[in-house]
PDB file of N, CA and C in Angstrom:
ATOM      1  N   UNK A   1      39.856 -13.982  45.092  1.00  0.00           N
ATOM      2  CA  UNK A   1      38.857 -13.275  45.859  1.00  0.00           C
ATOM      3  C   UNK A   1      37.931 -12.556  44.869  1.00  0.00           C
ATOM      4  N   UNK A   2      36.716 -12.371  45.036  1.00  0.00           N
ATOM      5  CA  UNK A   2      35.489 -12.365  44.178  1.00  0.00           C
ATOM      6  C   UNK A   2      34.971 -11.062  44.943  1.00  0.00           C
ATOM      7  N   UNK A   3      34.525 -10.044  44.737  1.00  0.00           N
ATOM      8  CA  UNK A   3      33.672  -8.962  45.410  1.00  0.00           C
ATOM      9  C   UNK A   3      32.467  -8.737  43.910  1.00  0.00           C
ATOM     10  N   UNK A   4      31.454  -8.001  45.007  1.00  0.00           N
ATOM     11  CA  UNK A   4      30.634  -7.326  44.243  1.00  0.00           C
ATOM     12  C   UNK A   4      30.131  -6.059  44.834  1.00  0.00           C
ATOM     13  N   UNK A   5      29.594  -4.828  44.293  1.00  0.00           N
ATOM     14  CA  UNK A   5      29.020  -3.407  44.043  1.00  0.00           C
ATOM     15  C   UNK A   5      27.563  -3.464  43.715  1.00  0.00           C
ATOM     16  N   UNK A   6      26.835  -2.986  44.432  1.00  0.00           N
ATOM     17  CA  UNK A   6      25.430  -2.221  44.726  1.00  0.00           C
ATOM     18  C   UNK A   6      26.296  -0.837  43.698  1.00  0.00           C
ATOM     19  N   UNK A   7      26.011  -0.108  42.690  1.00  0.00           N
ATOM     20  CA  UNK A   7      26.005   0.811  42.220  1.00  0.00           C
ATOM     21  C   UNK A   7      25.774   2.356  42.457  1.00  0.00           C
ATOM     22  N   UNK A   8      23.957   1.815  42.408  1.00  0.00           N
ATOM     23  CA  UNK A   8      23.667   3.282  43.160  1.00  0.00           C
ATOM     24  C   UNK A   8      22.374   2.552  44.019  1.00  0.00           C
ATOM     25  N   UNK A   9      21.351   3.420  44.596  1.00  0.00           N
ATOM     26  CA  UNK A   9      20.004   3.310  45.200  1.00  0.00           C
ATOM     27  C   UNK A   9      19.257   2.664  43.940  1.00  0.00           C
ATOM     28  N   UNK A  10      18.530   1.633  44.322  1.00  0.00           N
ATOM     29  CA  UNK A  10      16.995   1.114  43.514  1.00  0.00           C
ATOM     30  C   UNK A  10      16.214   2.863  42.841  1.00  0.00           C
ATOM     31  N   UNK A  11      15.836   2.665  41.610  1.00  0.00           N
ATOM     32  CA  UNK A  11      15.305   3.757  41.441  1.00  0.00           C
ATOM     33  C   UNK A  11      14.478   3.539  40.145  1.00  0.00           C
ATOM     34  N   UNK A  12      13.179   4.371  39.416  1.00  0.00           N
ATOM     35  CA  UNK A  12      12.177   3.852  39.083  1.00  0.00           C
ATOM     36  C   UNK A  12      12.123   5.290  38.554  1.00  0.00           C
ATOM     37  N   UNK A  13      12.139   5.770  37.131  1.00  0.00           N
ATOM     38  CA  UNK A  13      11.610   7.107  36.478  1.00  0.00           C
ATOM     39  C   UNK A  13      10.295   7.703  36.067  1.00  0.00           C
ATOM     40  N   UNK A  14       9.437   6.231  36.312  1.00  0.00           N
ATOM     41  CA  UNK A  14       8.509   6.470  36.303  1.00  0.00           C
ATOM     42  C   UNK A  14       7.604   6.567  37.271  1.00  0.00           C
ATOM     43  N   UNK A  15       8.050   6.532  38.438  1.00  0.00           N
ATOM     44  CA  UNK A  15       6.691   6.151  39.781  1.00  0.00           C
ATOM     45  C   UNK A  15       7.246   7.468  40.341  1.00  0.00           C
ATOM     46  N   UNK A  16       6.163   7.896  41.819  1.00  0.00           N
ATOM     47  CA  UNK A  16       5.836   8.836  42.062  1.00  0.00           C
ATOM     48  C   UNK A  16       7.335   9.518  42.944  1.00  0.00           C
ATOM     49  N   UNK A  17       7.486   8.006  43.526  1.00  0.00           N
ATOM     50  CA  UNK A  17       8.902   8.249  44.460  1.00  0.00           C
ATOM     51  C   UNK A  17      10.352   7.388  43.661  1.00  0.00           C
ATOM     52  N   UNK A  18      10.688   8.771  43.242  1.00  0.00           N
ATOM     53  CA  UNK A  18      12.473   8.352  42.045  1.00  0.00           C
ATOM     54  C   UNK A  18      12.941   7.411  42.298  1.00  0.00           C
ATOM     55  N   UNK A  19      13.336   7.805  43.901  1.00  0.00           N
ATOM     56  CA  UNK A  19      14.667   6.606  44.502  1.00  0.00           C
ATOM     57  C   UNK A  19      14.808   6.414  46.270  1.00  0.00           C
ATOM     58  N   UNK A  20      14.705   4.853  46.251  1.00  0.00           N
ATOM     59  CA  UNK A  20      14.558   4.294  47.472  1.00  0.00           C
ATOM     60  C   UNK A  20      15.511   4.671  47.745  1.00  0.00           C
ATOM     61  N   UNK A  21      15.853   5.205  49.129  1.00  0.00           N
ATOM     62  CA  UNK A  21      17.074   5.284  49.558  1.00  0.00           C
ATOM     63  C   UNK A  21      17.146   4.532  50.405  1.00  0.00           C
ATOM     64  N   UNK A  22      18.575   4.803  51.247  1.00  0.00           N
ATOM     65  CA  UNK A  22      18.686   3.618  52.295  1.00  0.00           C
ATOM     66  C   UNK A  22      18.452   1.935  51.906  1.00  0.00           C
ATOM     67  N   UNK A  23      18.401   1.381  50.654  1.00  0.00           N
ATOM     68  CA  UNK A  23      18.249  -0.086  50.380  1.00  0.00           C
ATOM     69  C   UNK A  23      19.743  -0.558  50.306  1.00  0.00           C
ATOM     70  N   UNK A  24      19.689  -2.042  50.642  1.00  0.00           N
ATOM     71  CA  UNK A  24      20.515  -3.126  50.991  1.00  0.00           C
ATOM     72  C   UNK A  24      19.551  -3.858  50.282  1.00  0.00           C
ATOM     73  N   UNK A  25      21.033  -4.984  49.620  1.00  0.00           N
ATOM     74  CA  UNK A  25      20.362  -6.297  49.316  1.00  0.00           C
ATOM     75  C   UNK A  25      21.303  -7.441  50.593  1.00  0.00           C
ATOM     76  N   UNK A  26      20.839  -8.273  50.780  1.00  0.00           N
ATOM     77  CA  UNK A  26      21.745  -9.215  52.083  1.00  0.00           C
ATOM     78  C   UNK A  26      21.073 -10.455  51.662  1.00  0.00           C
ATOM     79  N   UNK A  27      22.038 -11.146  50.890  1.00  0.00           N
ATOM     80  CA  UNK A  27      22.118 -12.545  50.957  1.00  0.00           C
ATOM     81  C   UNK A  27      22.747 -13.186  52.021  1.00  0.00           C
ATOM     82  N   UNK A  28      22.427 -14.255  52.393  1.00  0.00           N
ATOM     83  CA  UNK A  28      22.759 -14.681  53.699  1.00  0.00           C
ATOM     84  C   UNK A  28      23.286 -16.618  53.495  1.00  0.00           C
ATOM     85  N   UNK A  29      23.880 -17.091  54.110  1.00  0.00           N
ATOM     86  CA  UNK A  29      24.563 -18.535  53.404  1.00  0.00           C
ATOM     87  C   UNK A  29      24.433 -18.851  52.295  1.00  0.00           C
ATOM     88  N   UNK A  30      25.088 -18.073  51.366  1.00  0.00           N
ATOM     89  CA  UNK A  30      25.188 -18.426  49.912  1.00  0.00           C
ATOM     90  C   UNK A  30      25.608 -19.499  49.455  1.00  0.00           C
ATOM     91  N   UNK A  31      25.911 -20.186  48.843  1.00  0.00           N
ATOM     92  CA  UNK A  31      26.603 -21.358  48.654  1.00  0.00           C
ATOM     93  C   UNK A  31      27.397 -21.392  47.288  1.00  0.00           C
ATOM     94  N   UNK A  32      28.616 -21.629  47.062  1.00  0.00           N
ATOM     95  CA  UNK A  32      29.375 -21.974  45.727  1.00  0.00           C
ATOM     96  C   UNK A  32      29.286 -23.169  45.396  1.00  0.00           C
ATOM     97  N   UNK A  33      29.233 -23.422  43.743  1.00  0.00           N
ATOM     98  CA  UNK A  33      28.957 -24.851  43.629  1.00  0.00           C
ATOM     99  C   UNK A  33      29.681 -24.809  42.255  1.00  0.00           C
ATOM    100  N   UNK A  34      30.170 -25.657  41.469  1.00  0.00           N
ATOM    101  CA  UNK A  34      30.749 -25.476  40.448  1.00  0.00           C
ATOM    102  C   UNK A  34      30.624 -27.034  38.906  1.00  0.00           C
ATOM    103  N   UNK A  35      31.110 -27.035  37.967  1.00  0.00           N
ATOM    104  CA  UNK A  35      30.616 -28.000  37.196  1.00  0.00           C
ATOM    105  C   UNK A  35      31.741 -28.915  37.122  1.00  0.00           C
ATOM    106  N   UNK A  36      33.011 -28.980  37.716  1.00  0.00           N
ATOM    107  CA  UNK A  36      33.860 -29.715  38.059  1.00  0.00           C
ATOM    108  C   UNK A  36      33.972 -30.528  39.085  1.00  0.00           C
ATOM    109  N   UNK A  37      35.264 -31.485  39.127  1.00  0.00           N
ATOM    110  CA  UNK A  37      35.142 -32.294  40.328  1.00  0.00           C
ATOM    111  C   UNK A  37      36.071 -31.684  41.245  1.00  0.00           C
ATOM    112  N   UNK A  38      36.851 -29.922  41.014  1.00  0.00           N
ATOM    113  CA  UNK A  38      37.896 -29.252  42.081  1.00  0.00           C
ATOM    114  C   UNK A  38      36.571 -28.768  43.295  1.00  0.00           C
ATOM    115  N   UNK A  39      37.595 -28.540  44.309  1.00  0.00           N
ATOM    116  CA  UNK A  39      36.540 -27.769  45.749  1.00  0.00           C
ATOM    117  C   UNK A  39      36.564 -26.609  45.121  1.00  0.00           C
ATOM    118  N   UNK A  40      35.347 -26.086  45.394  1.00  0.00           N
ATOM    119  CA  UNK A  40      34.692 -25.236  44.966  1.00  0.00           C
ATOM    120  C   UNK A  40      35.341 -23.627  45.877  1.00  0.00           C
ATOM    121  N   UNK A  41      35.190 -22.742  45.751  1.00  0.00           N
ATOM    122  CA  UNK A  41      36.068 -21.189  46.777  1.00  0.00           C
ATOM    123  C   UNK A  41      34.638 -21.384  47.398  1.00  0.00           C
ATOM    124  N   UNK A  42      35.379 -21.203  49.047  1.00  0.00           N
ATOM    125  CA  UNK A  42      34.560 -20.607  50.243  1.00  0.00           C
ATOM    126  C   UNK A  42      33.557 -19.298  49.725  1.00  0.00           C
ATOM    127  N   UNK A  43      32.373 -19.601  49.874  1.00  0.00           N
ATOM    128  CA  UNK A  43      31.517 -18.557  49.959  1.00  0.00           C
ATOM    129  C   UNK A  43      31.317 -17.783  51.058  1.00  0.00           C
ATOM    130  N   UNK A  44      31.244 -16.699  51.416  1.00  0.00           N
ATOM    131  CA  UNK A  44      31.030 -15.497  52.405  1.00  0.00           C
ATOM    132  C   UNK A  44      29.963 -16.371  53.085  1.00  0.00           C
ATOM    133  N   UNK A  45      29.841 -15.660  54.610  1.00  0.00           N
ATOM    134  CA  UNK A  45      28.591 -16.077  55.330  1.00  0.00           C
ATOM    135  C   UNK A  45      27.468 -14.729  54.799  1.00  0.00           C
ATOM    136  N   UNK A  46      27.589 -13.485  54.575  1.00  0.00           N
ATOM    137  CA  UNK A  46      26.616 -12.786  54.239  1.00  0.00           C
ATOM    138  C   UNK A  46      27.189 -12.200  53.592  1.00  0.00           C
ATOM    139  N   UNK A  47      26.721 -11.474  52.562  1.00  0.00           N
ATOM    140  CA  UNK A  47      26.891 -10.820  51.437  1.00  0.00           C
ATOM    141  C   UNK A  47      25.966  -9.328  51.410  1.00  0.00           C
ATOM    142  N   UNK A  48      26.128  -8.381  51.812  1.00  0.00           N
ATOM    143  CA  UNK A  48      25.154  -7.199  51.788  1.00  0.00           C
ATOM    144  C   UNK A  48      25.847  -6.363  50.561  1.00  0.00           C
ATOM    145  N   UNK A  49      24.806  -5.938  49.919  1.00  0.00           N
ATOM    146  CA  UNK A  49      25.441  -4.613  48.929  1.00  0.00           C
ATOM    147  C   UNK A  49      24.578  -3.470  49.551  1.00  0.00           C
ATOM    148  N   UNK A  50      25.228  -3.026  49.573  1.00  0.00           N
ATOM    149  CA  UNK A  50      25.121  -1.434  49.686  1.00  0.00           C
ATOM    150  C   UNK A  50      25.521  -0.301  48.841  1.00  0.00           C
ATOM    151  N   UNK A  51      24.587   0.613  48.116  1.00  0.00           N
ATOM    152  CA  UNK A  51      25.423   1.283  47.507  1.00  0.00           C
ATOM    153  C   UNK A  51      26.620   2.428  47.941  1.00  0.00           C
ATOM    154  N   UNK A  52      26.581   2.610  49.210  1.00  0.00           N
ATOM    155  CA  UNK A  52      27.806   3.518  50.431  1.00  0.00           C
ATOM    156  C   UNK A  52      28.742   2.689  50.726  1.00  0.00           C
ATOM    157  N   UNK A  53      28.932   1.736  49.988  1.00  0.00           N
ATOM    158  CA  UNK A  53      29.794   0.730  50.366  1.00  0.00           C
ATOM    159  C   UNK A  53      30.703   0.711  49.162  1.00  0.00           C
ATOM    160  N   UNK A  54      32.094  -0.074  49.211  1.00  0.00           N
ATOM    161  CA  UNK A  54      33.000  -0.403  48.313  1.00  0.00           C
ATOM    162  C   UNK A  54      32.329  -1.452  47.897  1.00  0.00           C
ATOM    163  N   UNK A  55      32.585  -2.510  48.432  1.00  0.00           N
ATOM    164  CA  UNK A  55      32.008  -3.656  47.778  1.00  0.00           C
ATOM    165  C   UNK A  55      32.130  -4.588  48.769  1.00  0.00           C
ATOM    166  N   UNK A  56      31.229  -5.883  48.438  1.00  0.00           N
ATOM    167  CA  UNK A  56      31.240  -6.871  49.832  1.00  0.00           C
ATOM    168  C   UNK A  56      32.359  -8.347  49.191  1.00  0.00           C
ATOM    169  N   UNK A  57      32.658  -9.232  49.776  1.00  0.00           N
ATOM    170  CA  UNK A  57      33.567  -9.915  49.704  1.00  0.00           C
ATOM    171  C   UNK A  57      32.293 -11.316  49.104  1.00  0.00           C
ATOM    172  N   UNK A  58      32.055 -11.905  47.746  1.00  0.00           N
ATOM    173  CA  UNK A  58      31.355 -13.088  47.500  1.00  0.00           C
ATOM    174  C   UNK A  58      32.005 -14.521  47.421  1.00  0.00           C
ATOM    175  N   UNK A  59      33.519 -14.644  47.584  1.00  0.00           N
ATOM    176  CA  UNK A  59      33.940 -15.632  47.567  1.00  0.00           C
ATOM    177  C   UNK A  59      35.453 -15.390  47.739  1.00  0.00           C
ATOM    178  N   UNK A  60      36.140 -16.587  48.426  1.00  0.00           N
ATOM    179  CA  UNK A  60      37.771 -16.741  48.700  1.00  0.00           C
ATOM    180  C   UNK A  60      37.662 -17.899  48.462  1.00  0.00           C
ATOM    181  N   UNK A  61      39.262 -18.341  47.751  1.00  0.00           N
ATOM    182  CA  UNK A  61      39.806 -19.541  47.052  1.00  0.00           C
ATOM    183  C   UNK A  61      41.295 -19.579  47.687  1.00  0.00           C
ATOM    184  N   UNK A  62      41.833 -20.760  48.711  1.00  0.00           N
ATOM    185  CA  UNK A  62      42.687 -20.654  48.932  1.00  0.00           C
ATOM    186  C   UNK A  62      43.637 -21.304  47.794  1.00  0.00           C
ATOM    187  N   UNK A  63      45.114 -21.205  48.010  1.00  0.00           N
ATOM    188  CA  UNK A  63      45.797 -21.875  46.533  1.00  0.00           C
ATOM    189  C   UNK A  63      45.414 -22.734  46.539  1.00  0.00           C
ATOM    190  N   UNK A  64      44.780 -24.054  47.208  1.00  0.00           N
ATOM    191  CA  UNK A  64      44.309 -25.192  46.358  1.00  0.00           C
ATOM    192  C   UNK A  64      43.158 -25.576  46.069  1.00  0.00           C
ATOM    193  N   UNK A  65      42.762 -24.314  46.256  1.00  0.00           N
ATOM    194  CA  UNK A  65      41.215 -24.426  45.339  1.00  0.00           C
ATOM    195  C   UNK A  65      41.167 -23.548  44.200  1.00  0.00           C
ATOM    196  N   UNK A  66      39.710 -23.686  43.603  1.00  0.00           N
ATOM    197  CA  UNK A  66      39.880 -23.066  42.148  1.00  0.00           C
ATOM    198  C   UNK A  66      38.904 -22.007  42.566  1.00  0.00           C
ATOM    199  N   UNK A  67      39.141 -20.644  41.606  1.00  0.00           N
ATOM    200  CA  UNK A  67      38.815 -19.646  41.986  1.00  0.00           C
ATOM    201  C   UNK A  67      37.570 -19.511  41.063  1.00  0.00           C
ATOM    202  N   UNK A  68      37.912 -19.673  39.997  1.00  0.00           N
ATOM    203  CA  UNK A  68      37.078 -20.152  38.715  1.00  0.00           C
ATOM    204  C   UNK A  68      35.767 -21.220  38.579  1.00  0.00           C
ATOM    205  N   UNK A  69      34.880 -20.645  38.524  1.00  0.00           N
ATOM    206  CA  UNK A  69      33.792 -21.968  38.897  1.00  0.00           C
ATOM    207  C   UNK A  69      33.269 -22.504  37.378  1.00  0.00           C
TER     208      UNK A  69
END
C-alpha cells in the first residue's frame, strides 16, 4: 500500500497573499503502469491531498501483484 501527504497550504513569499488556504490537489482515475511484464498494484479511483489530512491511499497490491513498479 502506497499513500501520499499534501504537507502544508500552497504558499508564495513573495506575492501579496502568503498562503492559499483551503487548497486540494484531486487526481481523479490515475492509472499504474509499470516496465515489467507483472500486473501492475490497483490504483485508487481519486486521490485528493489535503494538507488537514493524513494522507490519501495512491495504490494497493494484492499478494500477487507487485507493489514495486
Amino acid at each position: 500500500m502506497r499513500t501520499v501527504k499534501q504537507e502544508d497550504q500552497f504558499s508564495n513569499a513573495i506575492t501579496q497573499h502568503k498562503e492559499l488556504t483551503g487548497s486540494q490537489i484531486k487526481l481523479v482515475k490515475p492509472t499504474a503502469a509499470g516496465k515489467t511484464e507483472v500486473t501492475p498494484p490497483t490504483a485508487a479511483e481519486v486521490i485528493t491531498l489535503d494538507p488537514n489530512e493524513d494522507g490519501s491511499l495512491v495504490m494497493s497490491a494484492k499478494l500477487t501483484e507487485r507493489a514495486v513498479l
